[in-house]
PDB file of N, CA and C in Angstrom:
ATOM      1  N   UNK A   1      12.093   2.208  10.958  1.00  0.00           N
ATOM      2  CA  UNK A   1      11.938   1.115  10.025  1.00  0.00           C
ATOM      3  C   UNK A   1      12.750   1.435   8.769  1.00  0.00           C
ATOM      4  N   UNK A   2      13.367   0.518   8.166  1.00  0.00           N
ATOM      5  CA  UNK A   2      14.464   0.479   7.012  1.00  0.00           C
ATOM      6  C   UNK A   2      13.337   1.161   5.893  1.00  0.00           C
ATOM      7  N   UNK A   3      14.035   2.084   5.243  1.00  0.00           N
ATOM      8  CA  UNK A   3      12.538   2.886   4.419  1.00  0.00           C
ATOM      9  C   UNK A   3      12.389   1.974   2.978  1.00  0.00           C
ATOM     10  N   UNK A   4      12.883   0.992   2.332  1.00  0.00           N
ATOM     11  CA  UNK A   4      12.898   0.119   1.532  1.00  0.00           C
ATOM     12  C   UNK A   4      11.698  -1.007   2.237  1.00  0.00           C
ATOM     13  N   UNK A   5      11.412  -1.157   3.283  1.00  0.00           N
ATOM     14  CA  UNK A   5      10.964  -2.451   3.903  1.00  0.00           C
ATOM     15  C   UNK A   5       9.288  -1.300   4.340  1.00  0.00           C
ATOM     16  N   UNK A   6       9.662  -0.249   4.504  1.00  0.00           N
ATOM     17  CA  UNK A   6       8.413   0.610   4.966  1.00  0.00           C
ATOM     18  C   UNK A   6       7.764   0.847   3.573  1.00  0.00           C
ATOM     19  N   UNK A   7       8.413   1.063   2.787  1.00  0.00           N
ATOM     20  CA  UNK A   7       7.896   1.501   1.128  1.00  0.00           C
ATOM     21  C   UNK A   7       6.871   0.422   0.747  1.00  0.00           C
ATOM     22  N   UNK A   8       7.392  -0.926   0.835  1.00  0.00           N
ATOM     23  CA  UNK A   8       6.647  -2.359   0.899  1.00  0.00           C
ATOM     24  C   UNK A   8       5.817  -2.257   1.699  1.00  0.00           C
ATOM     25  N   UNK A   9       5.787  -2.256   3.183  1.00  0.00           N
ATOM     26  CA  UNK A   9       4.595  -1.858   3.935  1.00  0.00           C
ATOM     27  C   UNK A   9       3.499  -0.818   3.341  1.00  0.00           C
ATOM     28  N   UNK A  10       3.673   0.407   3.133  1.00  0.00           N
ATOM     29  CA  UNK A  10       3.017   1.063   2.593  1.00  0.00           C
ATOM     30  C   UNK A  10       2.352   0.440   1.366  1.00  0.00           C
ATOM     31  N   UNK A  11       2.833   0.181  -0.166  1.00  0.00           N
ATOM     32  CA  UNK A  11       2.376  -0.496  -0.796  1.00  0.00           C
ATOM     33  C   UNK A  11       1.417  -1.286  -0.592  1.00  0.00           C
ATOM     34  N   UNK A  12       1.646  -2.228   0.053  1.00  0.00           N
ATOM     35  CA  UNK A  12       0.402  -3.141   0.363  1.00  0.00           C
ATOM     36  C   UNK A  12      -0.374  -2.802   1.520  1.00  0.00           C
ATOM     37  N   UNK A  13      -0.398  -1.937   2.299  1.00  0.00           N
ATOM     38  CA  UNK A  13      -1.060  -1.286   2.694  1.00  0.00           C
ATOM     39  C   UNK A  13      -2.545  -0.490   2.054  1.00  0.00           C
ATOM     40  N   UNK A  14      -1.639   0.243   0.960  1.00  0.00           N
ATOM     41  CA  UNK A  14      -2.667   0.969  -0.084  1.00  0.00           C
ATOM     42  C   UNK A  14      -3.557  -0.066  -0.793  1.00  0.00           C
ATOM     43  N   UNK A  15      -2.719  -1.139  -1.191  1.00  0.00           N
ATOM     44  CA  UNK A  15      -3.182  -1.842  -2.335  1.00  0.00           C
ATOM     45  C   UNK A  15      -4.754  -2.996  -1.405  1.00  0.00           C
ATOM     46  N   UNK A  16      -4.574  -3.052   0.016  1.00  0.00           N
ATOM     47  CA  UNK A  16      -5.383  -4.355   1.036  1.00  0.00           C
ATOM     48  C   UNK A  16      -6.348  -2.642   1.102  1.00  0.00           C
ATOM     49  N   UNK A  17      -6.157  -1.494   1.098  1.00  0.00           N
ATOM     50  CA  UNK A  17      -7.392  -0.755   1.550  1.00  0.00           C
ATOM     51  C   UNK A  17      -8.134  -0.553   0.348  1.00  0.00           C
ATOM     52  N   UNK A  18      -7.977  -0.726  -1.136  1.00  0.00           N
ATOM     53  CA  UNK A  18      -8.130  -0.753  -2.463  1.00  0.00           C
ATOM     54  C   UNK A  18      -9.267  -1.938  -2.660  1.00  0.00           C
ATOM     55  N   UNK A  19      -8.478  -2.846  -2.067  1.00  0.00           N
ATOM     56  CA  UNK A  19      -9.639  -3.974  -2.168  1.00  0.00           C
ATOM     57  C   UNK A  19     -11.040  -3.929  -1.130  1.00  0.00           C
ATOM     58  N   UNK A  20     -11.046  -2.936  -0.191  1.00  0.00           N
ATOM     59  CA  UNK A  20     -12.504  -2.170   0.261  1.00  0.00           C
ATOM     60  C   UNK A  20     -13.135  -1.120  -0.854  1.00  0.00           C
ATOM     61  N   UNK A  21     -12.900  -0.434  -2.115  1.00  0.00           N
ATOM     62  CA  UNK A  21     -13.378  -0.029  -2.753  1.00  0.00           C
ATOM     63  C   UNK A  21     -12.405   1.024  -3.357  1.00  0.00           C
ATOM     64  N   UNK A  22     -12.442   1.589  -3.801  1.00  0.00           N
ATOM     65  CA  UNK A  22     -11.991   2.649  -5.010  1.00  0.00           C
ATOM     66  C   UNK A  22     -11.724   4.278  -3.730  1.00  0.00           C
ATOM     67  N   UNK A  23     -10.655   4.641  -3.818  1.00  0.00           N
ATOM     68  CA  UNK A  23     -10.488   5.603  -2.865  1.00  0.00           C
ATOM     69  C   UNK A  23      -9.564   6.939  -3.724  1.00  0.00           C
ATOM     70  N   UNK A  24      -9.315   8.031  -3.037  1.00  0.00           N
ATOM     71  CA  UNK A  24      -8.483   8.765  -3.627  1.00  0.00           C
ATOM     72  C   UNK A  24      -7.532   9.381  -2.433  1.00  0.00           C
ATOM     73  N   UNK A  25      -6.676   9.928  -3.181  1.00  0.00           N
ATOM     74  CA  UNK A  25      -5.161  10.460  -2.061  1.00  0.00           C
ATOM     75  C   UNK A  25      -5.410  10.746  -0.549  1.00  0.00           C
ATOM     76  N   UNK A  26      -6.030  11.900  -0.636  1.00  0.00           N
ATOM     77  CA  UNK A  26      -6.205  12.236   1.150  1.00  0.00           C
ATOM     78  C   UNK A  26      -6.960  11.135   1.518  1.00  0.00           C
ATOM     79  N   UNK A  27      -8.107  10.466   1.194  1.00  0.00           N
ATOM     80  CA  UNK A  27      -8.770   9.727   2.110  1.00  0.00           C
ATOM     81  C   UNK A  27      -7.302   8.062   2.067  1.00  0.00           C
ATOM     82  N   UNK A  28      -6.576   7.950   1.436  1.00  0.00           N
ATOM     83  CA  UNK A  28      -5.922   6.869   1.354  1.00  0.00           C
ATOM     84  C   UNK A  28      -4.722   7.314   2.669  1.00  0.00           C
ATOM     85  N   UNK A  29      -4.794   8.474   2.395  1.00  0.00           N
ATOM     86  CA  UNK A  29      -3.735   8.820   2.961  1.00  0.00           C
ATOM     87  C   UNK A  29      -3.694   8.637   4.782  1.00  0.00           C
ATOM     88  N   UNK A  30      -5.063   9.467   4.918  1.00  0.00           N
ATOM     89  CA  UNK A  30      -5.637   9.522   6.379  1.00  0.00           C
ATOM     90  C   UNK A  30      -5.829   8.210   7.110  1.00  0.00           C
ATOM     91  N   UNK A  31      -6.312   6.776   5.727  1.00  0.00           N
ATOM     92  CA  UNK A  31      -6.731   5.703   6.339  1.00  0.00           C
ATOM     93  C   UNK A  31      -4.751   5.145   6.359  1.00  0.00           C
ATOM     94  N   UNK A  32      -3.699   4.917   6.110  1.00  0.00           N
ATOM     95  CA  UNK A  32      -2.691   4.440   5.864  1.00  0.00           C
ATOM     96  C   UNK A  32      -2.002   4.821   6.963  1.00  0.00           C
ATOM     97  N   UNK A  33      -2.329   6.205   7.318  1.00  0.00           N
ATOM     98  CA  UNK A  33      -1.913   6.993   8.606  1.00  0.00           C
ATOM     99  C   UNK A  33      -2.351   6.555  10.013  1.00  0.00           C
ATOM    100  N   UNK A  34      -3.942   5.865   9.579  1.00  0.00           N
ATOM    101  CA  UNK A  34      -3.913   5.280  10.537  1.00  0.00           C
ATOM    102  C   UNK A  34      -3.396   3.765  11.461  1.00  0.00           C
ATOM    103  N   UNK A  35      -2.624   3.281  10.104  1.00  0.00           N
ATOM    104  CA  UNK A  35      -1.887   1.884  10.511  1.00  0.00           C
ATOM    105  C   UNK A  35      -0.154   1.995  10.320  1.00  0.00           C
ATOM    106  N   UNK A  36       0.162   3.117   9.689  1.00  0.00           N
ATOM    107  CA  UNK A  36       1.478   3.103   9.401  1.00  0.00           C
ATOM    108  C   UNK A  36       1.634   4.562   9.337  1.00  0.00           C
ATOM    109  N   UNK A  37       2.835   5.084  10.035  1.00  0.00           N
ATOM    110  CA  UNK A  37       2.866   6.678   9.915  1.00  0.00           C
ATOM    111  C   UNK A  37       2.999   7.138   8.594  1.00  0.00           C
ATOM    112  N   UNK A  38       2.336   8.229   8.065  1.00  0.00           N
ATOM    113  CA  UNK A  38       2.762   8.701   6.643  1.00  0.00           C
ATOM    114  C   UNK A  38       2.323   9.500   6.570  1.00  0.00           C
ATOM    115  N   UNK A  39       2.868  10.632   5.268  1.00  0.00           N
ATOM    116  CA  UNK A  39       2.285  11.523   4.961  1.00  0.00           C
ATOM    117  C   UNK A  39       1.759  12.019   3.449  1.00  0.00           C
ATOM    118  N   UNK A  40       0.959  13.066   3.116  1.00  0.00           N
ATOM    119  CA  UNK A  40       0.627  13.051   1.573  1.00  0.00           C
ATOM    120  C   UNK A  40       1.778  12.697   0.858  1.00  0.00           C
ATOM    121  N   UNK A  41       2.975  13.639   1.458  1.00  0.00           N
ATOM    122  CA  UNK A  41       4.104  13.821   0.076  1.00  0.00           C
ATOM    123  C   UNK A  41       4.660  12.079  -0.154  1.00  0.00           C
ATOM    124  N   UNK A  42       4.620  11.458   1.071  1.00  0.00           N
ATOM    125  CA  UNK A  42       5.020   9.914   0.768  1.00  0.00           C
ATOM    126  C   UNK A  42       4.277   9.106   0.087  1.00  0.00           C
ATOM    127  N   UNK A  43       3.011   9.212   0.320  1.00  0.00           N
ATOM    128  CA  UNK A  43       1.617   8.798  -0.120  1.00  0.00           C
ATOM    129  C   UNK A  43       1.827   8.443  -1.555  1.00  0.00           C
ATOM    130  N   UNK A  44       1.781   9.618  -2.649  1.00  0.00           N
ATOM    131  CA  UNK A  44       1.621  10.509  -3.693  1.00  0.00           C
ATOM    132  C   UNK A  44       2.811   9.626  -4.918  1.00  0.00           C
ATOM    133  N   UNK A  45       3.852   9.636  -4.172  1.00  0.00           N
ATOM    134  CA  UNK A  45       4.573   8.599  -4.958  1.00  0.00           C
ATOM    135  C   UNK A  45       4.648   6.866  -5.083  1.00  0.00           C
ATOM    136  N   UNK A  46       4.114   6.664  -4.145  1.00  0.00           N
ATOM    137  CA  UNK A  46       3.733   4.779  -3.853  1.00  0.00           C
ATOM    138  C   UNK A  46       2.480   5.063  -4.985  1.00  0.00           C
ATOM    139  N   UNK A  47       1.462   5.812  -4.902  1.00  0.00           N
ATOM    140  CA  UNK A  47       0.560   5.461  -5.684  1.00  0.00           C
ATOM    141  C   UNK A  47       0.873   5.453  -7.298  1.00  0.00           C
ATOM    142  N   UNK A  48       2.089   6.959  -7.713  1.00  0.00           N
ATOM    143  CA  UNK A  48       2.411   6.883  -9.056  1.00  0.00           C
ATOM    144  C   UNK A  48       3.034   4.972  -8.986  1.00  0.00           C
ATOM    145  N   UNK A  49       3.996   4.938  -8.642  1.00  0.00           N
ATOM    146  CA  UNK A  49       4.839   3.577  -8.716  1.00  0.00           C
ATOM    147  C   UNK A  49       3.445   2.421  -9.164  1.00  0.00           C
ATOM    148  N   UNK A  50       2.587   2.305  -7.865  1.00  0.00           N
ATOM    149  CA  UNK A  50       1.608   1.623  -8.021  1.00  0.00           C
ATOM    150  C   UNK A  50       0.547   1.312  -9.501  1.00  0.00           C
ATOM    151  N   UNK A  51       0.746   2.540  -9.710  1.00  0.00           N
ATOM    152  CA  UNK A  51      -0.387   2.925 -10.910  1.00  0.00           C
ATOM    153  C   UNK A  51       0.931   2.547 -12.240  1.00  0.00           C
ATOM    154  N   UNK A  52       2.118   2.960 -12.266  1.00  0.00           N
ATOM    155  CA  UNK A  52       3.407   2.511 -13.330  1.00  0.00           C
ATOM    156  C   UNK A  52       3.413   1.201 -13.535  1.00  0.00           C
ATOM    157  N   UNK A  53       3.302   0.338 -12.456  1.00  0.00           N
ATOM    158  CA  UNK A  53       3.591  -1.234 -12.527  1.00  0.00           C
ATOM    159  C   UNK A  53       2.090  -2.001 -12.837  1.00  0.00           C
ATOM    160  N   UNK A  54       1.248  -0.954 -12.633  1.00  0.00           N
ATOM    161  CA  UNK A  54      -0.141  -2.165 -13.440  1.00  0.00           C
ATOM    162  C   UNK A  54      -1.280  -2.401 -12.395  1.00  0.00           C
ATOM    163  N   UNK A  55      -0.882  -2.333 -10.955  1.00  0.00           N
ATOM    164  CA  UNK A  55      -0.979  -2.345  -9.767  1.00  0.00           C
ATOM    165  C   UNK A  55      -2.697  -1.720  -9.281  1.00  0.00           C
ATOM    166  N   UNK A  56      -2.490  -0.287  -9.770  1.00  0.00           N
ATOM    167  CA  UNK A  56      -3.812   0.183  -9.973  1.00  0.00           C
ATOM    168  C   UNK A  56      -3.834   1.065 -10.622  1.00  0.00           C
ATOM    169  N   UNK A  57      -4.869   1.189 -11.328  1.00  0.00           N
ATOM    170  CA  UNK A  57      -5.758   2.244 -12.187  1.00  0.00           C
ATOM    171  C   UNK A  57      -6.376   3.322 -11.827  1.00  0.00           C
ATOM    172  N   UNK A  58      -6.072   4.757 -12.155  1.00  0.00           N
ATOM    173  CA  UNK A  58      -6.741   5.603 -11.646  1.00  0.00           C
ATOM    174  C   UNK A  58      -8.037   6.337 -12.773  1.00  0.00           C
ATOM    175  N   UNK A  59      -8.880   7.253 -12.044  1.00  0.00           N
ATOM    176  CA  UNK A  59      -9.903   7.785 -12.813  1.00  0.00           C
ATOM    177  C   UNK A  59     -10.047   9.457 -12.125  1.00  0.00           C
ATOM    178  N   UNK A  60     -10.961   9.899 -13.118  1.00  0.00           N
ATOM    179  CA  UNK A  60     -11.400  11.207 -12.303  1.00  0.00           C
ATOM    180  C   UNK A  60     -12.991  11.296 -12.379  1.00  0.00           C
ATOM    181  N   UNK A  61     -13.229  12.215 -11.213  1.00  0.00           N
ATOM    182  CA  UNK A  61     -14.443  11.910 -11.227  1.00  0.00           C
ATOM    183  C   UNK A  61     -15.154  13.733 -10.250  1.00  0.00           C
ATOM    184  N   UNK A  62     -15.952  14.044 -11.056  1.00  0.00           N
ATOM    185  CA  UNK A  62     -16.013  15.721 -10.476  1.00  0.00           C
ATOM    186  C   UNK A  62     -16.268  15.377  -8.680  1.00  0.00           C
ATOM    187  N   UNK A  63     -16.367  16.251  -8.297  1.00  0.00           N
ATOM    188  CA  UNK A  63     -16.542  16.350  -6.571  1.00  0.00           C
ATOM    189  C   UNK A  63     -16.409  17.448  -6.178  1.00  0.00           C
ATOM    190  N   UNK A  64     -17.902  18.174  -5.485  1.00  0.00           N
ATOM    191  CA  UNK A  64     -17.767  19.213  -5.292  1.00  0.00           C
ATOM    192  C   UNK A  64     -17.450  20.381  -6.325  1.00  0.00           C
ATOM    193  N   UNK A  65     -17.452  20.069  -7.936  1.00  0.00           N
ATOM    194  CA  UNK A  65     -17.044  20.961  -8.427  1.00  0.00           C
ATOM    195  C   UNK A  65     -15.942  21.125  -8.898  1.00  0.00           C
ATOM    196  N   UNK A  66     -15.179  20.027  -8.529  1.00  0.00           N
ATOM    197  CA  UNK A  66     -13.675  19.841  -8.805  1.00  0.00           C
ATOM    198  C   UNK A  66     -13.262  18.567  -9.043  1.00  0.00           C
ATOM    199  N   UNK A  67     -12.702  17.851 -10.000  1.00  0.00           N
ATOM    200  CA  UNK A  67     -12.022  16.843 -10.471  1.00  0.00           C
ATOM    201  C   UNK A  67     -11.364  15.962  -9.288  1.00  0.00           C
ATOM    202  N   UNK A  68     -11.472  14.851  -8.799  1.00  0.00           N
ATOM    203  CA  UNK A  68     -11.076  14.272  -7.904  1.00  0.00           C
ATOM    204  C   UNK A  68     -10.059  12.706  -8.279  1.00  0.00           C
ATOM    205  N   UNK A  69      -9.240  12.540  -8.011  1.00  0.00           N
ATOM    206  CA  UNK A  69      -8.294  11.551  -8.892  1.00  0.00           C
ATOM    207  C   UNK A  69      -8.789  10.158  -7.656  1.00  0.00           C
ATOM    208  N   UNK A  70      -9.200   9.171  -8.214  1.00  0.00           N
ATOM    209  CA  UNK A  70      -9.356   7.920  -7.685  1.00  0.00           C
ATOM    210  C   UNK A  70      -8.895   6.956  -8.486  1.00  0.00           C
ATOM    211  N   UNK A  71      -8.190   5.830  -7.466  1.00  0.00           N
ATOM    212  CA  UNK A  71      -7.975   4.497  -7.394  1.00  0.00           C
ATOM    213  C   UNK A  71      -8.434   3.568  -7.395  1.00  0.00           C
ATOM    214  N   UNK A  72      -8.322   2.731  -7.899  1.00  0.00           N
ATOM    215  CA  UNK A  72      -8.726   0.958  -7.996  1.00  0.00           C
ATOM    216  C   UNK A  72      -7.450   0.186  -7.996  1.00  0.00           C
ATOM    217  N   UNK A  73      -8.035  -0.755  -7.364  1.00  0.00           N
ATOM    218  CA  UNK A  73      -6.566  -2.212  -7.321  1.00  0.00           C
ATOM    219  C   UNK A  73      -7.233  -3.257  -8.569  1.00  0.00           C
ATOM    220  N   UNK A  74      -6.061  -3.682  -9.152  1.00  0.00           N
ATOM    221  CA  UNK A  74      -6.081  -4.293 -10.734  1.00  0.00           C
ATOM    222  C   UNK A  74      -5.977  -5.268 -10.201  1.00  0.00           C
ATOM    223  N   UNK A  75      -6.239  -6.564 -11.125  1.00  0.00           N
ATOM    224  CA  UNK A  75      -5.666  -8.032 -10.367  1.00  0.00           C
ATOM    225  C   UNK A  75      -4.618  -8.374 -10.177  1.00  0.00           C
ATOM    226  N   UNK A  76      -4.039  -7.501 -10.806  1.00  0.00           N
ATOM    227  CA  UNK A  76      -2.418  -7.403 -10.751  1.00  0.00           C
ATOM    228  C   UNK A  76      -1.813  -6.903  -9.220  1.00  0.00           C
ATOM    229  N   UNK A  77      -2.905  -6.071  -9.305  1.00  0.00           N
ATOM    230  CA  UNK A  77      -2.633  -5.363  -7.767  1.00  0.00           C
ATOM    231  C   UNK A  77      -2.772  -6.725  -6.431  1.00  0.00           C
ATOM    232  N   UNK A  78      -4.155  -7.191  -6.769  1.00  0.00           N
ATOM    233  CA  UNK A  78      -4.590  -8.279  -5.791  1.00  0.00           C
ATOM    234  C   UNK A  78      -3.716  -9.255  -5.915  1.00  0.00           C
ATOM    235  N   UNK A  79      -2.854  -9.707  -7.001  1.00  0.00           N
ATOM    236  CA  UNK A  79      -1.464 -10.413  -6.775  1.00  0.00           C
ATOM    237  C   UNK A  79      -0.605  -9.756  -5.912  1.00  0.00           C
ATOM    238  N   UNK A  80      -0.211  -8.762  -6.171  1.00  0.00           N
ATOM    239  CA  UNK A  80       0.657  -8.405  -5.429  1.00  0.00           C
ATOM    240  C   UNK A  80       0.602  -8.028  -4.431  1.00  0.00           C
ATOM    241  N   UNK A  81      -0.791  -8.290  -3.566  1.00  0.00           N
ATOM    242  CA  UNK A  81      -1.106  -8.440  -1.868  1.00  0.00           C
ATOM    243  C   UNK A  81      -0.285  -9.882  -1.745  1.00  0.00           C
ATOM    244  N   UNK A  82      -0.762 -10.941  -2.092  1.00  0.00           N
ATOM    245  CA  UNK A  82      -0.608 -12.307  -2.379  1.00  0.00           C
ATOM    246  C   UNK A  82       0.798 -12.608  -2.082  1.00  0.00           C
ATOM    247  N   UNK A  83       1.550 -12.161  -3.057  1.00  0.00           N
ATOM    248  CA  UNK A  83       2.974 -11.950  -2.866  1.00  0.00           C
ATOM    249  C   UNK A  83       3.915 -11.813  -1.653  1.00  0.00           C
ATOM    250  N   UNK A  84       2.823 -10.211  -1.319  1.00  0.00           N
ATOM    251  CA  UNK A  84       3.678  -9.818  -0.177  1.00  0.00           C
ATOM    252  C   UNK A  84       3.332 -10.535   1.404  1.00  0.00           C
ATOM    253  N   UNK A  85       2.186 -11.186   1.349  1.00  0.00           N
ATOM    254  CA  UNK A  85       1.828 -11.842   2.186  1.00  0.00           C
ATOM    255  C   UNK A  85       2.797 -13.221   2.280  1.00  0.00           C
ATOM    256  N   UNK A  86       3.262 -14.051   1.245  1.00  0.00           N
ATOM    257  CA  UNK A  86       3.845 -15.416   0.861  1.00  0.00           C
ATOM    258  C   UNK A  86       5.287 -14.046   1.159  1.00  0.00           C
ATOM    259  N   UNK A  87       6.077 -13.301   0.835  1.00  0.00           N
ATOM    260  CA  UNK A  87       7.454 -12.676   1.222  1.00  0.00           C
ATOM    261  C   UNK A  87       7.680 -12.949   3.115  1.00  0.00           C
ATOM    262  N   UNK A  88       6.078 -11.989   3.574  1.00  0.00           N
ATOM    263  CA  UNK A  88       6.119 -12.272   4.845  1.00  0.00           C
ATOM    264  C   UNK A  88       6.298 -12.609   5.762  1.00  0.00           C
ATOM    265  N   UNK A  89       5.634 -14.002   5.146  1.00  0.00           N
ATOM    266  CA  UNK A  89       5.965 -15.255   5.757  1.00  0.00           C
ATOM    267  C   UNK A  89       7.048 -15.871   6.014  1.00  0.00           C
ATOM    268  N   UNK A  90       7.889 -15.515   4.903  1.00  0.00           N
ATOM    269  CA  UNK A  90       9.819 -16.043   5.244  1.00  0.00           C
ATOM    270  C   UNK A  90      10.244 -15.124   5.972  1.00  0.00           C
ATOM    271  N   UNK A  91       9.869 -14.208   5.696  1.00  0.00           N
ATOM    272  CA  UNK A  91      10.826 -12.797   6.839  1.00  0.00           C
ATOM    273  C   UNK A  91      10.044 -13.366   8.659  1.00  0.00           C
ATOM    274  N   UNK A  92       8.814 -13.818   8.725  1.00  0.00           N
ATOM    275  CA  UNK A  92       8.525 -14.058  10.243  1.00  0.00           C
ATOM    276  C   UNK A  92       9.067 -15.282  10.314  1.00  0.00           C
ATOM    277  N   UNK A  93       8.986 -16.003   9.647  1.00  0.00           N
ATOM    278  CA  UNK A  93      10.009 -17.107  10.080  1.00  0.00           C
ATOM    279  C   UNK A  93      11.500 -16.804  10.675  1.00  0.00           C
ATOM    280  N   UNK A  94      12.254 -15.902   9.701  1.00  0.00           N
ATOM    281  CA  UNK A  94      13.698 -15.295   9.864  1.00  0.00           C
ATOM    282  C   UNK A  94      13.537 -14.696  11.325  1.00  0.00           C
ATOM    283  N   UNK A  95      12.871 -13.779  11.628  1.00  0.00           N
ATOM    284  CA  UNK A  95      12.544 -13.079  13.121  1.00  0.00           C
ATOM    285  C   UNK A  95      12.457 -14.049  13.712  1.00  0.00           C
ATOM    286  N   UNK A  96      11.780 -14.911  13.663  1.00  0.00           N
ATOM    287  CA  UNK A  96      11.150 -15.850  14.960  1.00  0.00           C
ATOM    288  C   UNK A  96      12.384 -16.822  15.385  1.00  0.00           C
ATOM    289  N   UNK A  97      12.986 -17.129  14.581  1.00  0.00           N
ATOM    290  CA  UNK A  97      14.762 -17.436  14.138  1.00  0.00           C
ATOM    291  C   UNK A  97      15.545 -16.633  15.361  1.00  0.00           C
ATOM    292  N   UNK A  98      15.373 -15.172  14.989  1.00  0.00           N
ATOM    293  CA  UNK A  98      16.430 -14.126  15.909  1.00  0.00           C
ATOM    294  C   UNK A  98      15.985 -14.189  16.822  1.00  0.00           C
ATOM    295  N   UNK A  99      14.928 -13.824  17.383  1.00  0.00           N
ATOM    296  CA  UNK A  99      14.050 -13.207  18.258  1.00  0.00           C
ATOM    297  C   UNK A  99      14.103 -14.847  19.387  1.00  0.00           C
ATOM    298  N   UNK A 100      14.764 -16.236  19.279  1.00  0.00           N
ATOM    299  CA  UNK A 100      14.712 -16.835  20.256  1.00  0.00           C
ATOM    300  C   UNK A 100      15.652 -16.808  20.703  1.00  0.00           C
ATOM    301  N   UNK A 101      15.703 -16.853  22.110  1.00  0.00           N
ATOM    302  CA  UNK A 101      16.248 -17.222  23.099  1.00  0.00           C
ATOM    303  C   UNK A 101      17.863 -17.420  23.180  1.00  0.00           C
ATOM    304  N   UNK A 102      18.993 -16.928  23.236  1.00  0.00           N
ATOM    305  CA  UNK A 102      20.056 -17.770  23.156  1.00  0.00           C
ATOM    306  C   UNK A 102      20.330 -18.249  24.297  1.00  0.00           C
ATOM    307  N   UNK A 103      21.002 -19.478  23.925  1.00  0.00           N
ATOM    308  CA  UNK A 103      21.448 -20.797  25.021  1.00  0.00           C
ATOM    309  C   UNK A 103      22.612 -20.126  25.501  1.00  0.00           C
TER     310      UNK A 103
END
């Protein structure tokens, strides 16, 4: 997959599992892994970007004894599911375009 078009996948990926509740890196990571291949080190930077553009907000919160960094999706964030869902939609149109049949 074109890694510009996977970066977007990922993104809203993070941002649609955000809107199930407030999560942090490894567990985002493990659930993202399970719909799109990835790993921490890829992870780690979608979320800075994410958290730069307004997207989501992070916190800390002890665990176990140790400081644990968690996420939330902003409404800003829940726009920008919105978005990428309405982008989508022209790109499956465009496929559905290629993807028929030639005469």
């Amino acid at each position: 997959m074109d890694a510009q078009l996977k970066r977007g996948v990922i993104e809203a990926c993070v941002l649609k599992l955000l809107t199930k509740g407030d999560s942090y890196g490894y567990e985002l990571s493990r659930d993202v892994a399970g719909i799109i291949p990835i790993s921490e080190s890829t992870l780690y930077p979608v979320l800075k970007r994410l958290e730069a553009s307004g997207s989501v907000e992070s916190y800390t919160r002890e665990h176990g004894g140790r400081l644990r960094k968690y996420y939330r999706i902003t409404p800003k964030g829940r726009l920008g599911i919105e978005d990428f869902l309405l982008e989508w939609a022209e790109i499956s149109k465009v496929y559905d375009f290629i993807k028929e049949e030639l005469p």
